[in-house]
C-alpha atoms as a PDB file:
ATOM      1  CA  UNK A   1       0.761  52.010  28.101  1.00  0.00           C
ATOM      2  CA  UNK A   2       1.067  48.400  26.966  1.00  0.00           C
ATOM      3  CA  UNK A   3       0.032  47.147  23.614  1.00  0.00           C
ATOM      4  CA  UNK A   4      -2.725  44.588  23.263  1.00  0.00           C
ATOM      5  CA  UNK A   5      -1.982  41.176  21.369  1.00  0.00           C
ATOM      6  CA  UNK A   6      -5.177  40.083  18.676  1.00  0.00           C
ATOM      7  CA  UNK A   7      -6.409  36.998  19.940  1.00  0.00           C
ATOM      8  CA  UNK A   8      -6.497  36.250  15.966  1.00  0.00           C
ATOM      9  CA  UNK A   9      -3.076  37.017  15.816  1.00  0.00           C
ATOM     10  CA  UNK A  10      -1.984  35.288  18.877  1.00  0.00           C
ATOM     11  CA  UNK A  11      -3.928  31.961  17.930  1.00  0.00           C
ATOM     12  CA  UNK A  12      -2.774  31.885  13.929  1.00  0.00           C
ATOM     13  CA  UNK A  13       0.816  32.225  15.533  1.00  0.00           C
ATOM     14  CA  UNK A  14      -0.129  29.618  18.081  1.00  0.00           C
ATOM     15  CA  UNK A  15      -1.165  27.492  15.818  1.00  0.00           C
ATOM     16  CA  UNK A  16       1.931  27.482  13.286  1.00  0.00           C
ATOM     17  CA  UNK A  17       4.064  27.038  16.650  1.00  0.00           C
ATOM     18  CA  UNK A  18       2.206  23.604  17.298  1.00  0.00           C
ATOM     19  CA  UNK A  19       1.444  22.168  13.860  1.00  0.00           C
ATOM     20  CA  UNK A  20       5.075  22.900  13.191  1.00  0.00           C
ATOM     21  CA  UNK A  21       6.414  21.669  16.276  1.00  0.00           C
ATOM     22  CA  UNK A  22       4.000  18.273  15.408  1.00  0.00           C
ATOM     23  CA  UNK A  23       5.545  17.852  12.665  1.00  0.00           C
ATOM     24  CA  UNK A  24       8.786  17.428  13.577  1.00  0.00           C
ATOM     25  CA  UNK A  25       8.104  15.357  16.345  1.00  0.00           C
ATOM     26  CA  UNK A  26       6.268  13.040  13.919  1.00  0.00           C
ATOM     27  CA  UNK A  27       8.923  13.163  11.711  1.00  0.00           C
ATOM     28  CA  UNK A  28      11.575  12.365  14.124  1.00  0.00           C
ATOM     29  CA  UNK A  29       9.701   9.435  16.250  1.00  0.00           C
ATOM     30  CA  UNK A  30       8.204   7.631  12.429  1.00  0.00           C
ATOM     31  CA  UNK A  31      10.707   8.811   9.937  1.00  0.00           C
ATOM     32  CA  UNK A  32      10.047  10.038   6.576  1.00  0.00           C
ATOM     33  CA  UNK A  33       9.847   8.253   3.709  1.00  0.00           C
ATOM     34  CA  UNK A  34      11.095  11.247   1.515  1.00  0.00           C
ATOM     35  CA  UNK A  35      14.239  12.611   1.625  1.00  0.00           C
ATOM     36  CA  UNK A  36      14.591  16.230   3.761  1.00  0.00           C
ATOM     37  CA  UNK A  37      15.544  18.309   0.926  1.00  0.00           C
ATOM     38  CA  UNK A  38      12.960  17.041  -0.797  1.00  0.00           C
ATOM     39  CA  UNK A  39      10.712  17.504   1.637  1.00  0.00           C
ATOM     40  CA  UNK A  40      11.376  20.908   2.219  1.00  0.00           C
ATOM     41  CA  UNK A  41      11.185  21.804  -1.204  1.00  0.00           C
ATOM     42  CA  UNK A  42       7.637  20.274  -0.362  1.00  0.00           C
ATOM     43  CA  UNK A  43       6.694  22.270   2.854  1.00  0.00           C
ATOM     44  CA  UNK A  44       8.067  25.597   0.956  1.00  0.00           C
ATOM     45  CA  UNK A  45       5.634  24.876  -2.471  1.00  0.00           C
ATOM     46  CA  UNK A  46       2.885  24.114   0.198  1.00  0.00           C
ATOM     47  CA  UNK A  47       3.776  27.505   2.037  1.00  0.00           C
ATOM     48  CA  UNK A  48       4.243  29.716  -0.574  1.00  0.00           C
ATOM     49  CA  UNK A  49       0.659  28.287  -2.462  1.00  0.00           C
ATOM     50  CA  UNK A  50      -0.779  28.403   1.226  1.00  0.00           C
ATOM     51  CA  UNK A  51       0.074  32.296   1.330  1.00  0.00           C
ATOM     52  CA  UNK A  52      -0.853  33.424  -2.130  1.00  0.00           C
ATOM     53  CA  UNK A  53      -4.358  31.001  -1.876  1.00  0.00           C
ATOM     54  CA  UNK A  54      -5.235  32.588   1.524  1.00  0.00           C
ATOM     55  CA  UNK A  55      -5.659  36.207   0.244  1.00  0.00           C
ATOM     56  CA  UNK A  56      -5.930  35.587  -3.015  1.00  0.00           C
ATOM     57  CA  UNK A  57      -9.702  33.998  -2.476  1.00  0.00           C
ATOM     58  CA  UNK A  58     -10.248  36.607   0.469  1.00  0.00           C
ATOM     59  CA  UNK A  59     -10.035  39.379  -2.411  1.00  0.00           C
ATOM     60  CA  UNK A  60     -12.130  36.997  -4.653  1.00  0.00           C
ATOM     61  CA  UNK A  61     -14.708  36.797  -2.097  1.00  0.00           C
ATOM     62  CA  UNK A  62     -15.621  40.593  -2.584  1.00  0.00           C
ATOM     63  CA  UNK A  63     -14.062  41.758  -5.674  1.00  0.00           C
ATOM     64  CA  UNK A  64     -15.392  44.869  -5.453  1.00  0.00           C
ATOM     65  CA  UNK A  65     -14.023  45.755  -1.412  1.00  0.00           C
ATOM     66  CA  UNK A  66     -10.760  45.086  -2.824  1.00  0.00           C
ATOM     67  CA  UNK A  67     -10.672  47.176  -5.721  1.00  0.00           C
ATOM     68  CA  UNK A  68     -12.041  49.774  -3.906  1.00  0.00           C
ATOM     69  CA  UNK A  69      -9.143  48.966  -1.100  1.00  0.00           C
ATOM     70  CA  UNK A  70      -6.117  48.171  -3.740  1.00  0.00           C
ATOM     71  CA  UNK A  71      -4.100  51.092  -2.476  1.00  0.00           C
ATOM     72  CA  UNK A  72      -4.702  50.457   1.528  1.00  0.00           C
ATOM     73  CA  UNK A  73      -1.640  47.939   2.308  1.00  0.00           C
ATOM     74  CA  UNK A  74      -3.788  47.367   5.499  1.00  0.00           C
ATOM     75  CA  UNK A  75      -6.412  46.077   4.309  1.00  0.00           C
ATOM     76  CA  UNK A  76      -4.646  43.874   1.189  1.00  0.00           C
ATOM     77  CA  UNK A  77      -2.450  42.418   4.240  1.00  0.00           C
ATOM     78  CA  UNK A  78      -5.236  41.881   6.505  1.00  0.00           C
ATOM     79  CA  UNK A  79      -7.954  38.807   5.775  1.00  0.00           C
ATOM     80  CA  UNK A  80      -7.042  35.556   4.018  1.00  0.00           C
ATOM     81  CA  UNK A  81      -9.159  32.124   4.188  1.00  0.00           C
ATOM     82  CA  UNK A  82      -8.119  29.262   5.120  1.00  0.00           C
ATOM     83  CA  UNK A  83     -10.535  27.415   2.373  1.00  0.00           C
ATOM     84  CA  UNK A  84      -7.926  29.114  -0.077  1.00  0.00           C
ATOM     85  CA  UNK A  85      -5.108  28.223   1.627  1.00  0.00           C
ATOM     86  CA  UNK A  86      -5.798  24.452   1.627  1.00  0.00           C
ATOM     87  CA  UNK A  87      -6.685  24.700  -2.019  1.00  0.00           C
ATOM     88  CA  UNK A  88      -3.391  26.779  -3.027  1.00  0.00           C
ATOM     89  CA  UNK A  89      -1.485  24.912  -0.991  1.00  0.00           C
ATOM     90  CA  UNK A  90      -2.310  21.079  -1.771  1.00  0.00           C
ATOM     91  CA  UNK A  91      -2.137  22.628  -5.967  1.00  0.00           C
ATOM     92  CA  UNK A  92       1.353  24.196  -5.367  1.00  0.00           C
ATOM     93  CA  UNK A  93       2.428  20.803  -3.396  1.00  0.00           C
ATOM     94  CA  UNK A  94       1.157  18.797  -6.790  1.00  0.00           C
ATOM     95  CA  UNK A  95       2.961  20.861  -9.320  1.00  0.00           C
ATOM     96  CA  UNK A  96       5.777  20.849  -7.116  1.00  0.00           C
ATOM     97  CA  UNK A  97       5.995  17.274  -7.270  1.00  0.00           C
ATOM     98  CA  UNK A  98       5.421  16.943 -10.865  1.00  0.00           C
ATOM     99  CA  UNK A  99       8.186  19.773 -11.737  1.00  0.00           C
ATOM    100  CA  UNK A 100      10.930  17.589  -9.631  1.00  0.00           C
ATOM    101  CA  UNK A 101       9.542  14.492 -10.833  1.00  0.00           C
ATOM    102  CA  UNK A 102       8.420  12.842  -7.185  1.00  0.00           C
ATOM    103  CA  UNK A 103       5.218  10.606  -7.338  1.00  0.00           C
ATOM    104  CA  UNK A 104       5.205  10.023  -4.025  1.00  0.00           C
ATOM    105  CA  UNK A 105       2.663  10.699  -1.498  1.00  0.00           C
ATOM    106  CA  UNK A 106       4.203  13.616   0.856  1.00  0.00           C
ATOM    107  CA  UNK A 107       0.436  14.809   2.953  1.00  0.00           C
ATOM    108  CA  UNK A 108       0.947  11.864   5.689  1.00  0.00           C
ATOM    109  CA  UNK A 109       2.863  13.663   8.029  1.00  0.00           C
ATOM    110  CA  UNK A 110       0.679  17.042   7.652  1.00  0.00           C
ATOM    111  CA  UNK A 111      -2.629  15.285   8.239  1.00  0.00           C
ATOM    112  CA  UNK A 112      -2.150  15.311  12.670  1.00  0.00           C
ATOM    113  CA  UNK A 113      -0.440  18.510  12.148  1.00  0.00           C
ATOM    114  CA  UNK A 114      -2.953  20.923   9.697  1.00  0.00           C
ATOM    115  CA  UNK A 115      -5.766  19.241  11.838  1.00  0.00           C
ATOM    116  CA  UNK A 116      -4.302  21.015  15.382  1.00  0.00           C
ATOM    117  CA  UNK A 117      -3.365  23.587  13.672  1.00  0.00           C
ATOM    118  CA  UNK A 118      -6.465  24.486  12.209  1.00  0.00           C
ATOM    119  CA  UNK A 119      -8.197  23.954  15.466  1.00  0.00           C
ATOM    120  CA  UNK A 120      -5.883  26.288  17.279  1.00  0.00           C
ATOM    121  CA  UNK A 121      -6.238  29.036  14.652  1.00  0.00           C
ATOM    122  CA  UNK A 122     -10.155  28.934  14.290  1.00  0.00           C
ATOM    123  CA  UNK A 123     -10.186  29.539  18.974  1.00  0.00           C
ATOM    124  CA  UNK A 124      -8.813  33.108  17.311  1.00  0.00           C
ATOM    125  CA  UNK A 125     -11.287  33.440  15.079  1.00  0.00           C
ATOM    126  CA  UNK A 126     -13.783  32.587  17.721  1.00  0.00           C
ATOM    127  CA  UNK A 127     -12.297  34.908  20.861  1.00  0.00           C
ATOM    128  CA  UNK A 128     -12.428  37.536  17.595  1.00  0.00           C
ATOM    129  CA  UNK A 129     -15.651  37.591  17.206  1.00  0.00           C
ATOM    130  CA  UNK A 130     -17.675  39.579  14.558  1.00  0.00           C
ATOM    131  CA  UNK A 131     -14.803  40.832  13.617  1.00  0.00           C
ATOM    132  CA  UNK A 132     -13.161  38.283  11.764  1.00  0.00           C
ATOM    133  CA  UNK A 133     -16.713  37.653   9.741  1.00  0.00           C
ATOM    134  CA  UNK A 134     -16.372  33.713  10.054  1.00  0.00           C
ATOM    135  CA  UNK A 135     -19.614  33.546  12.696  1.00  0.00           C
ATOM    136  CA  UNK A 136     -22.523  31.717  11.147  1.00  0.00           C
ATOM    137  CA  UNK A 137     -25.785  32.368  10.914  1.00  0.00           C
ATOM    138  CA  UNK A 138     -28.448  33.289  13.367  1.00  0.00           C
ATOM    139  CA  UNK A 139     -29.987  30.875  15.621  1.00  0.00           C
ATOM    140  CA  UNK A 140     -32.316  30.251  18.827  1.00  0.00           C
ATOM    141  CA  UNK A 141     -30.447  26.841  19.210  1.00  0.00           C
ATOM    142  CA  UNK A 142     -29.416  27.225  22.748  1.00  0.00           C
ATOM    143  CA  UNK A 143     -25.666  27.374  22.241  1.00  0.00           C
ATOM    144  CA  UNK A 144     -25.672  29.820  19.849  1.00  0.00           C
ATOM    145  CA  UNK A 145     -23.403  32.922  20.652  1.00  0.00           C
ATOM    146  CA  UNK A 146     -23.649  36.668  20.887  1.00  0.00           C
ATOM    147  CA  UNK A 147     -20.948  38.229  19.477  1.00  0.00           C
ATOM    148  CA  UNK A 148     -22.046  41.441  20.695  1.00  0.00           C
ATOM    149  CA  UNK A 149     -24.342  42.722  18.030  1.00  0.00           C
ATOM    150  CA  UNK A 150     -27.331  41.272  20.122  1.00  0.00           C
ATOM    151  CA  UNK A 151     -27.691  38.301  17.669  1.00  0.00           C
ATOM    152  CA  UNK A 152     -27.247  34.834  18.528  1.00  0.00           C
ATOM    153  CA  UNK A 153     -25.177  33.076  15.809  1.00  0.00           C
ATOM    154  CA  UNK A 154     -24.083  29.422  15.475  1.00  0.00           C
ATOM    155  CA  UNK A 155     -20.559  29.299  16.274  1.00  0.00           C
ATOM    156  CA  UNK A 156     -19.244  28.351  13.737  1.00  0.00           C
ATOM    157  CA  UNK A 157     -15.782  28.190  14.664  1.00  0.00           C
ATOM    158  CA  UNK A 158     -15.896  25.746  17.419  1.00  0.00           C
ATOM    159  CA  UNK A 159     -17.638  23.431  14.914  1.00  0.00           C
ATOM    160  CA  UNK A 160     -14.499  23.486  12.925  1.00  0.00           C
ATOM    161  CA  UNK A 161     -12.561  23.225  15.762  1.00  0.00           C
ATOM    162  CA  UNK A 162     -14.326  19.953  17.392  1.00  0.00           C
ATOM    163  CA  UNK A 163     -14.499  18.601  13.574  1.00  0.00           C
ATOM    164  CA  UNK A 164     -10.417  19.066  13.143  1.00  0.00           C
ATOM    165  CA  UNK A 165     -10.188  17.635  16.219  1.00  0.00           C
ATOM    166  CA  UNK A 166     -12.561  14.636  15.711  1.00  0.00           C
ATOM    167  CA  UNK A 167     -10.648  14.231  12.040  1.00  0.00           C
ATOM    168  CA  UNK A 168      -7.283  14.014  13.751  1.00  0.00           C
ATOM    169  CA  UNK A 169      -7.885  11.890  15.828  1.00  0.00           C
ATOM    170  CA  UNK A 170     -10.134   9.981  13.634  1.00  0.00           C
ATOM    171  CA  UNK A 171      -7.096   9.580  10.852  1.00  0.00           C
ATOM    172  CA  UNK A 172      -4.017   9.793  13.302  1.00  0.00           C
ATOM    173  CA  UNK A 173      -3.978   6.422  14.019  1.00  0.00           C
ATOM    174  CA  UNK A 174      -5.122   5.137  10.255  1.00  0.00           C
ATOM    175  CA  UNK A 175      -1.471   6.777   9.005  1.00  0.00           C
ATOM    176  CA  UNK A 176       1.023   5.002   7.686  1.00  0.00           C
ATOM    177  CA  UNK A 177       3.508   5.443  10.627  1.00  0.00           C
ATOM    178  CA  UNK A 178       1.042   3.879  13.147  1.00  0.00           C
ATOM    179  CA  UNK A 179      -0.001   0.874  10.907  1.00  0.00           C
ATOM    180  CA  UNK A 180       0.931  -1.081   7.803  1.00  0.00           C
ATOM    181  CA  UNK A 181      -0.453   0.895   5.328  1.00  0.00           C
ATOM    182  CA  UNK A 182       2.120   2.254   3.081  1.00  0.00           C
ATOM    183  CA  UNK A 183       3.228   5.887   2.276  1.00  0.00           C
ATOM    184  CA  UNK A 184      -0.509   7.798   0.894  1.00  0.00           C
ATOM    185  CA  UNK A 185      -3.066   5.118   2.342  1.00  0.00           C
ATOM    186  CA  UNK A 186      -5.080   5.722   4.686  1.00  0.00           C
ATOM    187  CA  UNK A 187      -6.657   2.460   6.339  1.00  0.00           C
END
């Protein structure tokens, strides 16, 4: 008997694969205007806020489901939102920055990168189906999708996926490493 991999899971670790891999090859090809340990004091403020935001508004979302569930490791471990994580993350990035003192812009380099990344992560959340409660609502637009509850849904996930896409592609080349703009402006 073989196990069977969660699309969610395999996509989420997909995903951290390439935006991390993205990074560094950004990094490496356009150098970095801030210096690597402070950068990585960055990335690990960023991950840590990314991981505590992530479940902490998936528990928020139904207060009551996670009372209920506050002994079941399983469940506590098992959703988080990406909406939180972006939050947590950019807040713990900003404190971060004014604890060491650094008022420099650090997001450039995770703009291409978060935007793949996200777009990778949500094709999980799409092969997962209902599942993974991120569908939208119900439709009779013809590409609407059946999850297999007989309902067709807007998919809400390859929105995300085609907007990530269209907004890293859109603000790839406005960076500061493919123009003159300096560190923080977009163009």
């Amino acid at each position: 008997m073989g196990h069977r991999l969660h699309p969610h899971t395999l996509f989420e670790g997909l995903a951290y694969l390439a935006a991390t891999a993205v990074f560094l090859l950004l990094r490496r090809r356009d150098g970095d205007a801030i210096a690597t340990p402070i950068r990585w004091t960055v990335v690990a403020a960023a991950v840590a806020g990314g991981t505590l935001g992530s479940k902490l508004l998936y528990w928020l979302e139904d207060p009551r489901a996670a009372l209920f569930h506050r002994n079941d490791i399983a469940y506590l471990m098992g959703g988080k939102t990406i909406v939180g994580a972006l939050i947590f993350g950019m807040v713990a990035v900003e404190l971060m920055k004014r604890y060491i003192g650094l008022q420099q812009s650090t997001g450039d380099l995770y703009a291409i990168p978060l935007a793949l990344g996200i777009a990778i992560g949500r094709m999980g959340c799409f092969l997962t189906g209902l599942e993974d409660n991120t569908y939208g609502i119900a439709t009779n637009l013809p590409w609407g999708v059946d999850f297999g509850d007989g309902i067709r849904r807007h998919p809400t996930q390859l929105y995300e996926i085609v907007f990530s896409s269209g907004a890293g592609s859109c603000v790839g080349p406005s960076l500061p490493f493919h123009s003159r703009a300096r560190s923080g402006q977009i163009r």
